[in-house]
C-alpha atoms as a PDB file:
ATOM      1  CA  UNK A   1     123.260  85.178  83.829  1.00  0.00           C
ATOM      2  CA  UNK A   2     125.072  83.602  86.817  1.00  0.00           C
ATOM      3  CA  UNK A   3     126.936  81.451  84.044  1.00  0.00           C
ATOM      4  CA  UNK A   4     128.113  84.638  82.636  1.00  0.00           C
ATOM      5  CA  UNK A   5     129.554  85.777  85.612  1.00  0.00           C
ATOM      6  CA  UNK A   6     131.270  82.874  86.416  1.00  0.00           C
ATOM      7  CA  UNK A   7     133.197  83.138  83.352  1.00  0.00           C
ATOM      8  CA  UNK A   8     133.701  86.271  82.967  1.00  0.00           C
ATOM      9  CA  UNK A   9     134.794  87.758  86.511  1.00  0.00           C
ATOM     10  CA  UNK A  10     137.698  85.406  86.733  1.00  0.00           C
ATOM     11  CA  UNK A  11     139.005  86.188  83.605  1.00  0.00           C
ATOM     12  CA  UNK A  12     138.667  89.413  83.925  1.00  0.00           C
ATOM     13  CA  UNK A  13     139.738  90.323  87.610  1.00  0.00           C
ATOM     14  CA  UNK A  14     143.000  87.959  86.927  1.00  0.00           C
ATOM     15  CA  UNK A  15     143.874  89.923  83.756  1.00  0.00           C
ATOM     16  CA  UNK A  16     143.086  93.294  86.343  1.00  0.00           C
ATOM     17  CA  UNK A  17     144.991  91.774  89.338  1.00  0.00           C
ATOM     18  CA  UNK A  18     148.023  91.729  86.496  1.00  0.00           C
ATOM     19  CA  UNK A  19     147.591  95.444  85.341  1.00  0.00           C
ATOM     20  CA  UNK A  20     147.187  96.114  89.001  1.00  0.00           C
ATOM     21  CA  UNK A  21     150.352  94.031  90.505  1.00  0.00           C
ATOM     22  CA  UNK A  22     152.578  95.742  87.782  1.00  0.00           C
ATOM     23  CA  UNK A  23     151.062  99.509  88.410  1.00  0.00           C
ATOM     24  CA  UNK A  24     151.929  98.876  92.420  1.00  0.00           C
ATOM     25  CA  UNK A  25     154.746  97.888  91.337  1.00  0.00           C
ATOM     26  CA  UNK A  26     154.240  94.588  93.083  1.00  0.00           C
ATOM     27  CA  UNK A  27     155.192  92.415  89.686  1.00  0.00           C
ATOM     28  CA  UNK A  28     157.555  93.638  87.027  1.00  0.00           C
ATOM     29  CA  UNK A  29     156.905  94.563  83.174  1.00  0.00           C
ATOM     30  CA  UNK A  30     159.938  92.608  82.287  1.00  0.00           C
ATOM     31  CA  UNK A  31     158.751  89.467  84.682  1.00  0.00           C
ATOM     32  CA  UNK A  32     155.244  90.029  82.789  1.00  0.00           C
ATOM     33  CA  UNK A  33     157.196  89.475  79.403  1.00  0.00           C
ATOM     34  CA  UNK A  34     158.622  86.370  80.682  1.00  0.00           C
ATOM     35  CA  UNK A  35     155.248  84.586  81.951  1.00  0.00           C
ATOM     36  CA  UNK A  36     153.691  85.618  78.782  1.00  0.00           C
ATOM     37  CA  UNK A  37     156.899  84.073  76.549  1.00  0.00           C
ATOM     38  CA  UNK A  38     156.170  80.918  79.308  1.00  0.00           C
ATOM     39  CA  UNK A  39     152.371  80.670  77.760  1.00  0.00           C
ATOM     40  CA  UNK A  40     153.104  81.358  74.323  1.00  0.00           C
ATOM     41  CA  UNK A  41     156.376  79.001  73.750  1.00  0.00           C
ATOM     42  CA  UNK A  42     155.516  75.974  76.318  1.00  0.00           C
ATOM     43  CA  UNK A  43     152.004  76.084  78.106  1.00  0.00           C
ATOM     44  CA  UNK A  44     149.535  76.395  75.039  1.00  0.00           C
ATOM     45  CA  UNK A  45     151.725  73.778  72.754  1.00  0.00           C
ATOM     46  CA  UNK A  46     151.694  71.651  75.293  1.00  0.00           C
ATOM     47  CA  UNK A  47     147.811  71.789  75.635  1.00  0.00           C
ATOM     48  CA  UNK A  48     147.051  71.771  71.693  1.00  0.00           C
ATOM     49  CA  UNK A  49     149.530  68.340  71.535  1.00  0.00           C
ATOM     50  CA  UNK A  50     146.962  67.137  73.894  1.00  0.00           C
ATOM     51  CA  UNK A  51     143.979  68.528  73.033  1.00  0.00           C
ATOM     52  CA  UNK A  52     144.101  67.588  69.104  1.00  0.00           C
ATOM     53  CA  UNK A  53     145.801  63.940  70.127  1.00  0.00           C
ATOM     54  CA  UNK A  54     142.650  63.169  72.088  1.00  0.00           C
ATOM     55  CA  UNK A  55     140.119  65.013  70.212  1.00  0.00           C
ATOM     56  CA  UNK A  56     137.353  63.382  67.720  1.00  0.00           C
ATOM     57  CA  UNK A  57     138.824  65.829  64.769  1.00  0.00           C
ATOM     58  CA  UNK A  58     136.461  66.085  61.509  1.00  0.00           C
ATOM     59  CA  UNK A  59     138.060  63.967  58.886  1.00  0.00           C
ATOM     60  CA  UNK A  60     138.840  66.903  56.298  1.00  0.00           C
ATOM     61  CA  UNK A  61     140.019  70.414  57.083  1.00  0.00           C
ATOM     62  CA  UNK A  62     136.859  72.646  57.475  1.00  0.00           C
ATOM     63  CA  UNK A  63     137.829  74.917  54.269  1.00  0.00           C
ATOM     64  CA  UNK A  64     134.016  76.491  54.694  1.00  0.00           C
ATOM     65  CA  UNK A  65     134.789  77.224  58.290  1.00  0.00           C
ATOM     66  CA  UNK A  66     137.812  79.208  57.302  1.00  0.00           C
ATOM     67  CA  UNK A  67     136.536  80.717  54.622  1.00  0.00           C
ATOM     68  CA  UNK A  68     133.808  82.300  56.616  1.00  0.00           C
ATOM     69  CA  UNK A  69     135.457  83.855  58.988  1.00  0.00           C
ATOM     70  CA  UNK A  70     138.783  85.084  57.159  1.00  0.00           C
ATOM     71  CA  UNK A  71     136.420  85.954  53.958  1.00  0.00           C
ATOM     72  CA  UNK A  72     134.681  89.127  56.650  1.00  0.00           C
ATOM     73  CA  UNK A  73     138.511  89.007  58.224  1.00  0.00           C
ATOM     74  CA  UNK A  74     139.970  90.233  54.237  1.00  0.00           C
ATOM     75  CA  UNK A  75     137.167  92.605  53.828  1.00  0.00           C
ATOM     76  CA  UNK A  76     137.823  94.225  57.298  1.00  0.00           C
ATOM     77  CA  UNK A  77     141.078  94.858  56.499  1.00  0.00           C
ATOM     78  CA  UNK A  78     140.261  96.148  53.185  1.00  0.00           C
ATOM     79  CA  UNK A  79     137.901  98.546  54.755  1.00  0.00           C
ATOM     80  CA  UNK A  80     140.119  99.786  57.737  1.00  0.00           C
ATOM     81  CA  UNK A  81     142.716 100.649  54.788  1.00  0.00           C
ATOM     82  CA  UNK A  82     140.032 102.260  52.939  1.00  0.00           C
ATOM     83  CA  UNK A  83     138.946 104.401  55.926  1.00  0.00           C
ATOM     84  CA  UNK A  84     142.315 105.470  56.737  1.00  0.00           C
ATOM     85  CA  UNK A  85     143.633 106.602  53.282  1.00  0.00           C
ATOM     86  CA  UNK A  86     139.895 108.482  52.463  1.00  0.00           C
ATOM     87  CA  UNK A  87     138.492 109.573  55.641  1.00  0.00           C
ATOM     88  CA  UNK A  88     142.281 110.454  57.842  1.00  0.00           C
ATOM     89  CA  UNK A  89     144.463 110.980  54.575  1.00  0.00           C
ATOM     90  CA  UNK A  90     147.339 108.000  56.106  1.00  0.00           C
ATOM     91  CA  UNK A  91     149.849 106.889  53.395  1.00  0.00           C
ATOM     92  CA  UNK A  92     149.881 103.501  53.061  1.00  0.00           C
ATOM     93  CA  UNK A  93     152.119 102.367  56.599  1.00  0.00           C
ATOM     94  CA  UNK A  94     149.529 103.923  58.191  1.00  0.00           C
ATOM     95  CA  UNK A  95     146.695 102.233  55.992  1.00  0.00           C
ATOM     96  CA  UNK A  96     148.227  98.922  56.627  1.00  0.00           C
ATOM     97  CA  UNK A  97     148.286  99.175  60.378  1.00  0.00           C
ATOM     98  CA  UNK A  98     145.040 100.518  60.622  1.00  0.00           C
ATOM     99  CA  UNK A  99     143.679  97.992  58.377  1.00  0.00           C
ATOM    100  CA  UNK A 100     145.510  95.515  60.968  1.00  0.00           C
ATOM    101  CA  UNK A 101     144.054  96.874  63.987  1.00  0.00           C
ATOM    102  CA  UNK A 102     140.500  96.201  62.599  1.00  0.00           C
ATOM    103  CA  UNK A 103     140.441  92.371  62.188  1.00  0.00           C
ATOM    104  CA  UNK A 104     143.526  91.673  64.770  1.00  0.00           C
ATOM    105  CA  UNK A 105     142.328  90.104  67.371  1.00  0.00           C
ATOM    106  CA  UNK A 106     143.970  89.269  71.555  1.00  0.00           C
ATOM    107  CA  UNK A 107     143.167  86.008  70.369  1.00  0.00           C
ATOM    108  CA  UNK A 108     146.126  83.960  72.844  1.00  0.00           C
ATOM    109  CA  UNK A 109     145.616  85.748  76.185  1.00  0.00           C
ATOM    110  CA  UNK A 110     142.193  87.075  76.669  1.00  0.00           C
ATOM    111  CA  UNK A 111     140.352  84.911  73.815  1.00  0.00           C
ATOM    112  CA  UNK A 112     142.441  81.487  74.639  1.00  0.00           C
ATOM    113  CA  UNK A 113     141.477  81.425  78.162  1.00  0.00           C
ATOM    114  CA  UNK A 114     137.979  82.476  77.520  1.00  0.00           C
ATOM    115  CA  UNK A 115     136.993  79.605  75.073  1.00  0.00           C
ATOM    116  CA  UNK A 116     138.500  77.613  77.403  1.00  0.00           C
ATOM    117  CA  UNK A 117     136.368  78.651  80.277  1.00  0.00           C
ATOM    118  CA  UNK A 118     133.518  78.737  78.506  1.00  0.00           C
ATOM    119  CA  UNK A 119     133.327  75.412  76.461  1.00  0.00           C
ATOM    120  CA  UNK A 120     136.578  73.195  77.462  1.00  0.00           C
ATOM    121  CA  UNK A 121     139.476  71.600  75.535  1.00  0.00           C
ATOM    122  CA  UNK A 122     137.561  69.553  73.051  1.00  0.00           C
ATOM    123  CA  UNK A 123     135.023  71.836  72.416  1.00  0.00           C
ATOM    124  CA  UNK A 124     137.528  74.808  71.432  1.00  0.00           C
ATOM    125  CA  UNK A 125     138.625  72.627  68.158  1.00  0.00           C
ATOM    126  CA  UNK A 126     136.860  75.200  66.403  1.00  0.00           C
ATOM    127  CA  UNK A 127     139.029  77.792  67.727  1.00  0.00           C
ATOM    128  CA  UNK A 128     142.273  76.199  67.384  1.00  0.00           C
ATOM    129  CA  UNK A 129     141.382  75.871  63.746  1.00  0.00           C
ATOM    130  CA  UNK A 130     140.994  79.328  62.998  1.00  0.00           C
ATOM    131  CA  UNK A 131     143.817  80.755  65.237  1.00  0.00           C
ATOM    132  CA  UNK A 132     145.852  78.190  63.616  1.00  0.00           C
ATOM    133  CA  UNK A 133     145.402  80.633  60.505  1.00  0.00           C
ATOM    134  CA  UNK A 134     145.155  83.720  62.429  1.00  0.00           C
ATOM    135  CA  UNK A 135     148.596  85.139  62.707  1.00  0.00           C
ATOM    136  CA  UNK A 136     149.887  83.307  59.715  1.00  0.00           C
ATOM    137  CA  UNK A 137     147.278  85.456  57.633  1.00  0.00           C
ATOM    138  CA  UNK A 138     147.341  88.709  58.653  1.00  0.00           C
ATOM    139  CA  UNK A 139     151.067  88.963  59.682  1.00  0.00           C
ATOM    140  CA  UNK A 140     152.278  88.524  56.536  1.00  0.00           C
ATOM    141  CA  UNK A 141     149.258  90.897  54.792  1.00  0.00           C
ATOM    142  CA  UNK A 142     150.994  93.451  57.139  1.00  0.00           C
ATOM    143  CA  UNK A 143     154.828  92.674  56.879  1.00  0.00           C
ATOM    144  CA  UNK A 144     154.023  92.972  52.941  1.00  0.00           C
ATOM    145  CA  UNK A 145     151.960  96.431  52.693  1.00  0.00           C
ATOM    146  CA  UNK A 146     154.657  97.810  55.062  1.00  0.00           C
ATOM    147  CA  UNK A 147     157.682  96.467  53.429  1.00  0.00           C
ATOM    148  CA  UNK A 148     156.367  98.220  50.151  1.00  0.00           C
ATOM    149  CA  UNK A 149     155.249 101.634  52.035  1.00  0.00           C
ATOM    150  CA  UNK A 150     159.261 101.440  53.336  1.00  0.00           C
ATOM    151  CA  UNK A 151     160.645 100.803  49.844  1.00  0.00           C
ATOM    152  CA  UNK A 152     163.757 100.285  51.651  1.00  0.00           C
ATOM    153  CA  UNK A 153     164.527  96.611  51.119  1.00  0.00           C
ATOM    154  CA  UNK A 154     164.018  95.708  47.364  1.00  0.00           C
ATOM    155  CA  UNK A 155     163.836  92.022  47.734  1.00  0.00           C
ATOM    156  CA  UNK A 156     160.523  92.495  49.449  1.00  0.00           C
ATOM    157  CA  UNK A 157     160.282  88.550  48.421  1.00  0.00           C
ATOM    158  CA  UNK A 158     162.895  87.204  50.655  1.00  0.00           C
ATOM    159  CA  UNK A 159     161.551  89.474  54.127  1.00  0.00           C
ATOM    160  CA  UNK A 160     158.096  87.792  53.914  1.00  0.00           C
ATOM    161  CA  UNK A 161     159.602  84.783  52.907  1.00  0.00           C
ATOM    162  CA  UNK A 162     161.666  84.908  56.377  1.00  0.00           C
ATOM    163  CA  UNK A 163     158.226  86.195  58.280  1.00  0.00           C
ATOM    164  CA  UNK A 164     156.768  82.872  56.370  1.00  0.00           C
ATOM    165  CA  UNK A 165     160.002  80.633  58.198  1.00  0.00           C
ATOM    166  CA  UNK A 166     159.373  82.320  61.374  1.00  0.00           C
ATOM    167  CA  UNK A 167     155.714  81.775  61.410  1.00  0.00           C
ATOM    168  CA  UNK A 168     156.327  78.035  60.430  1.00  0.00           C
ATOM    169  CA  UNK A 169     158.483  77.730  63.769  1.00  0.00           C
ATOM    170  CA  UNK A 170     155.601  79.255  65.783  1.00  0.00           C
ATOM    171  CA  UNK A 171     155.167  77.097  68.954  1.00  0.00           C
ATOM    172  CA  UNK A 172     151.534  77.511  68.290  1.00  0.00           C
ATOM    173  CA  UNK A 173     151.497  76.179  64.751  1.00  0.00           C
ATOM    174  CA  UNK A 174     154.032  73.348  65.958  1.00  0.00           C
ATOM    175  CA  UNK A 175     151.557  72.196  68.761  1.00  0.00           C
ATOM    176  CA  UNK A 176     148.393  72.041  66.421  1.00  0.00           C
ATOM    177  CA  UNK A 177     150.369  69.730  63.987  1.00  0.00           C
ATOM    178  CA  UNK A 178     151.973  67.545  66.612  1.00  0.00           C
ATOM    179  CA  UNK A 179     148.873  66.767  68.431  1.00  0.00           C
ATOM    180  CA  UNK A 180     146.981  66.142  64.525  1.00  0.00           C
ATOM    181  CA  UNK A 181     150.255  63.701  63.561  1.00  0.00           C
ATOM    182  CA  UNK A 182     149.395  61.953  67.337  1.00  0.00           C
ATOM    183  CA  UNK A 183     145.742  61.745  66.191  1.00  0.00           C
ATOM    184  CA  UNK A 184     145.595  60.512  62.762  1.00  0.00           C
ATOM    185  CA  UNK A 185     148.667  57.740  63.918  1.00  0.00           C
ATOM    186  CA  UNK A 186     146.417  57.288  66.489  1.00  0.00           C
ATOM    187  CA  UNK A 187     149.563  57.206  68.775  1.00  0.00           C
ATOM    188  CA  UNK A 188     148.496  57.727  72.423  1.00  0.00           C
ATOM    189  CA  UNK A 189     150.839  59.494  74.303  1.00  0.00           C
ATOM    190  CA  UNK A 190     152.699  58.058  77.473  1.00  0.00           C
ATOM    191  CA  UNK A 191     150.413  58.618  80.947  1.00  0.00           C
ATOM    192  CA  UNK A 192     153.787  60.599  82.072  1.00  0.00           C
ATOM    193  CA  UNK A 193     154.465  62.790  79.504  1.00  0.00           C
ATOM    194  CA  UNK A 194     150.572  62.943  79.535  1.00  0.00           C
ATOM    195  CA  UNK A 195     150.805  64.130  83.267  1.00  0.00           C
ATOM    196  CA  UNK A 196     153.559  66.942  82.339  1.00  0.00           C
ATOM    197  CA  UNK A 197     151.613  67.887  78.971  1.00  0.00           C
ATOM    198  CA  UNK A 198     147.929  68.371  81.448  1.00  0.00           C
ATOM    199  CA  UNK A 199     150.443  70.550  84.364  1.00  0.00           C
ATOM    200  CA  UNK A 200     150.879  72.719  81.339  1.00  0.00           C
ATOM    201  CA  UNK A 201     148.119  73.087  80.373  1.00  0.00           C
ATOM    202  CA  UNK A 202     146.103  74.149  83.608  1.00  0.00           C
ATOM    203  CA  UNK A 203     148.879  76.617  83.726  1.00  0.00           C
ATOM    204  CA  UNK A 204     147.052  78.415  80.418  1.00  0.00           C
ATOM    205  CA  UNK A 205     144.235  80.182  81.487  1.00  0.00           C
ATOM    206  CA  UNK A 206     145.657  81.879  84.959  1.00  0.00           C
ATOM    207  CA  UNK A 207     148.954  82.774  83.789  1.00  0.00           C
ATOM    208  CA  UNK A 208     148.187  84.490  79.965  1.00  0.00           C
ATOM    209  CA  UNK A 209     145.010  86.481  81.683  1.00  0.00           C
ATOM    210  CA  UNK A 210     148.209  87.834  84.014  1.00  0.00           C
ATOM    211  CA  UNK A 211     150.163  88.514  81.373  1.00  0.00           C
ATOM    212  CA  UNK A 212     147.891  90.103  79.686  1.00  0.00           C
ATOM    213  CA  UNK A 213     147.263  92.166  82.559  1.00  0.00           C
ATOM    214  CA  UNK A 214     150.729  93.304  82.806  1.00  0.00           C
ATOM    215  CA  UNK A 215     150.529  94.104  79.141  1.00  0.00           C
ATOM    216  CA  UNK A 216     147.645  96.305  79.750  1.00  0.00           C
ATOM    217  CA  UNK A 217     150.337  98.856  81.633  1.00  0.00           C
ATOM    218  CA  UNK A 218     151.945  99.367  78.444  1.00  0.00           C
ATOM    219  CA  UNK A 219     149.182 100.755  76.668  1.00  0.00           C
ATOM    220  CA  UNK A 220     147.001 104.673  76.973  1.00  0.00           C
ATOM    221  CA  UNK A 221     145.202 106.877  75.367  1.00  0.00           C
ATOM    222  CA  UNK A 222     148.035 108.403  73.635  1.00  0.00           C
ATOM    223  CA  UNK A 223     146.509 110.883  71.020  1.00  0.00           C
ATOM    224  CA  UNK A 224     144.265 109.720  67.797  1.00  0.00           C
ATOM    225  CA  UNK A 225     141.253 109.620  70.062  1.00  0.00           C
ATOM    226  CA  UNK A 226     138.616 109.827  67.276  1.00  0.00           C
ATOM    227  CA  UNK A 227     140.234 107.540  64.781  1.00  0.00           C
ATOM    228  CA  UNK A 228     140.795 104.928  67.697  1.00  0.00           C
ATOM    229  CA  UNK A 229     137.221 104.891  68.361  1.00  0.00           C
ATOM    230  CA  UNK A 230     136.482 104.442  65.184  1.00  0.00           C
ATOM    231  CA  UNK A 231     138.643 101.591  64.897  1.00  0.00           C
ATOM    232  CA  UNK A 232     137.356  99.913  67.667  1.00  0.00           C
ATOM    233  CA  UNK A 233     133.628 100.178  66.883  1.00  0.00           C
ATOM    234  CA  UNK A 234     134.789  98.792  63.796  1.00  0.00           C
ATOM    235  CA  UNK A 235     136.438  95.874  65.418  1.00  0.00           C
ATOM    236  CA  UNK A 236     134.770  94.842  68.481  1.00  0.00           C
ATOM    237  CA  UNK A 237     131.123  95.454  66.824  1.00  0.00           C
ATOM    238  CA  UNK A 238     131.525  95.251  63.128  1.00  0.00           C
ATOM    239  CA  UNK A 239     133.569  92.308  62.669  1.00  0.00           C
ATOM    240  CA  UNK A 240     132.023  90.279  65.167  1.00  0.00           C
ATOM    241  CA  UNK A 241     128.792  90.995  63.274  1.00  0.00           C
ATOM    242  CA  UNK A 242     129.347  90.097  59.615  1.00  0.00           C
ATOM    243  CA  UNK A 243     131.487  87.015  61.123  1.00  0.00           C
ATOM    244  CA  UNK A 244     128.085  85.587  62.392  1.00  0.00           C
ATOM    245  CA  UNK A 245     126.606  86.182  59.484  1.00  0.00           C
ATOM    246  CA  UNK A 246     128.786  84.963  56.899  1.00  0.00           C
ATOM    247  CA  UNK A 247     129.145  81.679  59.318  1.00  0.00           C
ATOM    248  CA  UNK A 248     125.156  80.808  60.155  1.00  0.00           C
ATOM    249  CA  UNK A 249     123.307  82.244  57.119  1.00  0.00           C
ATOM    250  CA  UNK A 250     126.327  82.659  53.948  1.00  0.00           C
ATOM    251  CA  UNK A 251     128.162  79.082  54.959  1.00  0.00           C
ATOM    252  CA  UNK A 252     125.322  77.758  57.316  1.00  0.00           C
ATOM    253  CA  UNK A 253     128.040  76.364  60.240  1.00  0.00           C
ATOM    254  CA  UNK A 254     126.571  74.881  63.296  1.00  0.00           C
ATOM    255  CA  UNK A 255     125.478  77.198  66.336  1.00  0.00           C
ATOM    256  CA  UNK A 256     128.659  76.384  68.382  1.00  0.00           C
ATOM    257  CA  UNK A 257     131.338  76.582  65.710  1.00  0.00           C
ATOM    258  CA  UNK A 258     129.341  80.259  64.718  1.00  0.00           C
ATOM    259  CA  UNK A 259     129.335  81.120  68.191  1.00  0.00           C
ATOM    260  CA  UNK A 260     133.049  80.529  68.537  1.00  0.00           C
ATOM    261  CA  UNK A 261     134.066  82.412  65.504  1.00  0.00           C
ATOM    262  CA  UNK A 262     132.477  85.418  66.671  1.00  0.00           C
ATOM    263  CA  UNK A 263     133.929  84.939  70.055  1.00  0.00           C
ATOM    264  CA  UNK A 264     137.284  85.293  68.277  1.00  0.00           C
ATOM    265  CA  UNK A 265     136.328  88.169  66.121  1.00  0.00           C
ATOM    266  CA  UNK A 266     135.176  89.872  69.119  1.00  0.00           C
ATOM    267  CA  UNK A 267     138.464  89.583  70.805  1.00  0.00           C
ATOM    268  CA  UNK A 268     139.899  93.155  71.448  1.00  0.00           C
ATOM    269  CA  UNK A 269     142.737  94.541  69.091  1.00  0.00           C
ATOM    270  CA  UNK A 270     145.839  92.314  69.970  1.00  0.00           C
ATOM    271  CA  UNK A 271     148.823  94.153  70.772  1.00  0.00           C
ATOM    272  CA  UNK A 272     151.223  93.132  67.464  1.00  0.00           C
ATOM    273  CA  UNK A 273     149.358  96.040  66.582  1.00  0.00           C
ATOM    274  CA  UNK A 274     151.474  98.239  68.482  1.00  0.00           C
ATOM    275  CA  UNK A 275     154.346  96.324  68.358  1.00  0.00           C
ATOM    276  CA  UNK A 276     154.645  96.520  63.854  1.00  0.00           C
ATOM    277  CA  UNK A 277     153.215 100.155  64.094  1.00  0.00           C
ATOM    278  CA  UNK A 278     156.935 100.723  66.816  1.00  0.00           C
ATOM    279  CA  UNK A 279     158.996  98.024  64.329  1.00  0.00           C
ATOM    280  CA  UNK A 280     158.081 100.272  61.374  1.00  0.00           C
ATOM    281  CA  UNK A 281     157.393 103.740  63.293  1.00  0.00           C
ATOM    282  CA  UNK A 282     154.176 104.747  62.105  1.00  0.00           C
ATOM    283  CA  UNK A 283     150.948 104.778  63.471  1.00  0.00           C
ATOM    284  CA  UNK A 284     152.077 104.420  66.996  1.00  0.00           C
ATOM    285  CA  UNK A 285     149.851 106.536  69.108  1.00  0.00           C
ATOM    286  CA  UNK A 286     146.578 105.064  66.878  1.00  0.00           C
ATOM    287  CA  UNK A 287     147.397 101.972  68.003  1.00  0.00           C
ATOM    288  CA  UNK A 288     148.724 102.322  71.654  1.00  0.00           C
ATOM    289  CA  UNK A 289     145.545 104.139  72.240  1.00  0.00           C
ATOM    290  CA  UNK A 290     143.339 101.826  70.196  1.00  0.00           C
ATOM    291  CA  UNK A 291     144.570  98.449  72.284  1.00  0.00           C
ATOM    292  CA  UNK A 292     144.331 100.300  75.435  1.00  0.00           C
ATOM    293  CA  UNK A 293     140.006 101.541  74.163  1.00  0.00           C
ATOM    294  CA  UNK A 294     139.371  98.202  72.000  1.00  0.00           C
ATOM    295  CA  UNK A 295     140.191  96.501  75.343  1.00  0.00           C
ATOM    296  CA  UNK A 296     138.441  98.725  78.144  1.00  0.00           C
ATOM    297  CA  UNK A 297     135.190  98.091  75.743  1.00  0.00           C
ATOM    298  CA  UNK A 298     135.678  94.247  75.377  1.00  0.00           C
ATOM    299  CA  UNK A 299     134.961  94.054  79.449  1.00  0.00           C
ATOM    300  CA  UNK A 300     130.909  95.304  77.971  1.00  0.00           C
ATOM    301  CA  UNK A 301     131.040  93.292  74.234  1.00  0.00           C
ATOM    302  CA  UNK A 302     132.715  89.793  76.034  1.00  0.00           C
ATOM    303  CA  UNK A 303     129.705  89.176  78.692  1.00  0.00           C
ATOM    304  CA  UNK A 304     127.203  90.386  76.610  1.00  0.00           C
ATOM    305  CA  UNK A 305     128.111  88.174  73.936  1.00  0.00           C
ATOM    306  CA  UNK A 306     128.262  85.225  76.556  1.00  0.00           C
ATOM    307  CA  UNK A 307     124.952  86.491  77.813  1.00  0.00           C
ATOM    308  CA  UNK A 308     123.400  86.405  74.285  1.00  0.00           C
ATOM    309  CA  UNK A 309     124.893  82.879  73.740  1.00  0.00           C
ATOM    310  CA  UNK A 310     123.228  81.403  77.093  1.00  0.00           C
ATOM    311  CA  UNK A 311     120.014  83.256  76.047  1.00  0.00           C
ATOM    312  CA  UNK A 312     119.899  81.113  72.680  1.00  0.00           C
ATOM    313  CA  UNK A 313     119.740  84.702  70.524  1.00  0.00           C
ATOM    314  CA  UNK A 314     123.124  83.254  69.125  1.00  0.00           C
END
């Protein structure tokens, strides 16, 4: 239990001294924006370059692994779209972002830092794999359903084509294959770009758990109160769920790689929710209040799935 603890209450009172800092108006919203640009497009690159050059990879891409996490990941979505159209009559925008919020995960700046805590660089390989796949999935499910729900654009070809290019350019995505190209050259980086590449990355954990924190401000319970619950159940419980067993009894992965992909379904809705239900105007108070709920519960799900973990249940 004391393990637990130490994880946990860092992450979570640096994430709370960022929601707090911003509500005393001690630290900005727009300053928040910039630290969390600061993880996104230089301090997690930086640490996948050096955490994949370095790494013992496996010497084929783990297509089982994906598949049994994004197989529950497809069917979650399926079912939040289901649930929204049968049970809350949505049209289909609202379908599509509630089928989002139910297998979108915080996966960068509370999920990131917790893997990281929890297991270290090399050990999080598993992660980086499936977040590798994570917004290059679902965005693009998303940007499709609500392109066709607009039916204002009729080349709906060419807008997920650009979503495609920008996803390709993701800093993310850039670091991950950088740090593989290192690592199957077997190219070992310089000791001082190494020494820049490491000051980035102990920057990671301490600065996205404050962003994400400031983020937090953003967000309320701003109507849809029963659907958002819903939602949530759905995502924090549900998911995490069938992900463990699709990975340790359909696909039979090890304990730690299972462990880690329930870790990441677990992971509260992210808050691109919010941000494509404002883009395409629909949906917005579901998902405002649903990140704001999903997240308030994950403080309970997070340590008790750590707990279960360093009990050997999972």
């Amino acid at each position: 239990m004391n393990s637990v603890v130490d994880i946990t209450l860092p992450v979570f009172g640096i994430a709370l001294l960022g929601y707090f800092a911003t509500r005393l108006k001690f630290f900005s919203a727009e300053a928040g924006t910039g630290l969390a640009r600061f993880v996104f497009d230089f301090a997690i690159p930086a640490l996948l370059v050096r955490t994949f050059a370095n790494a013992d990879l496996p010497s084929a891409l783990p297509i089982n692994y994906l598949l049994s996490y994004y197989i529950p990941v497809a069917l979650f979505y399926v079912l939040g779209m289901l649930l929204a159209a049968k049970v809350y009559g949505r049209p289909l925008a609202g379908q599509a972002i509630t089928g989002f919020s139910c297998c979108y995960g915080n996966g960068i700046l509370l999920g990131l830092p917790l893997v990281l805590l929890t297991f270290g660089d090399e050990a999080s390989i598993p992660y980086f794999i499936l977040l590798s796949m994570h917004a290059l999935t679902l965005f693009t499910t998303v940007t499709v359903l609500l392109e066709v729900s607009r039916n204002r654009d009729a080349n709906i070809l060419r807008k997920v084509g650009n979503v495609l290019l920008g996803l390709l350019k993701n800093p993310i995505l850039i670091g991950i294959v950088c740090g593989i190209a290192l690592n199957r050259l077997h190219i070992e980086i310089p000791t001082s770009i190494d020494t820049a590449l490491r000051y980035f990355q102990n920057a990671v954990a301490a600065c996205s758990l404050f962003a994400l924190g400031v983020s937090m401000t953003r967000y309320r319970i701003a109507g849809q109160l029963t659907q958002s619950i819903v939602v949530t159940i759905t995502k924090n419980l549900g998911l995490p769920l069938i992900v463990y067993l699709s990975c340790s009894m359909v696909f039979g992965m090890s304990a730690h790689w299972t462990f880690v992909a329930v870790l990441l379904a677990a992971q509260p809705t992210g808050v691109n929710a919010y941000i494509f239900a404002e883009r395409y105007n629909t949906a917005q108070a579901l998902t405002t209040t649903t990140v704001f709920i999903s997240t308030a519960l994950s403080l309970i799900t997070l340590p008790t799935l750590l707990y279960l973990r360093e009990s050997g249940v999972l």
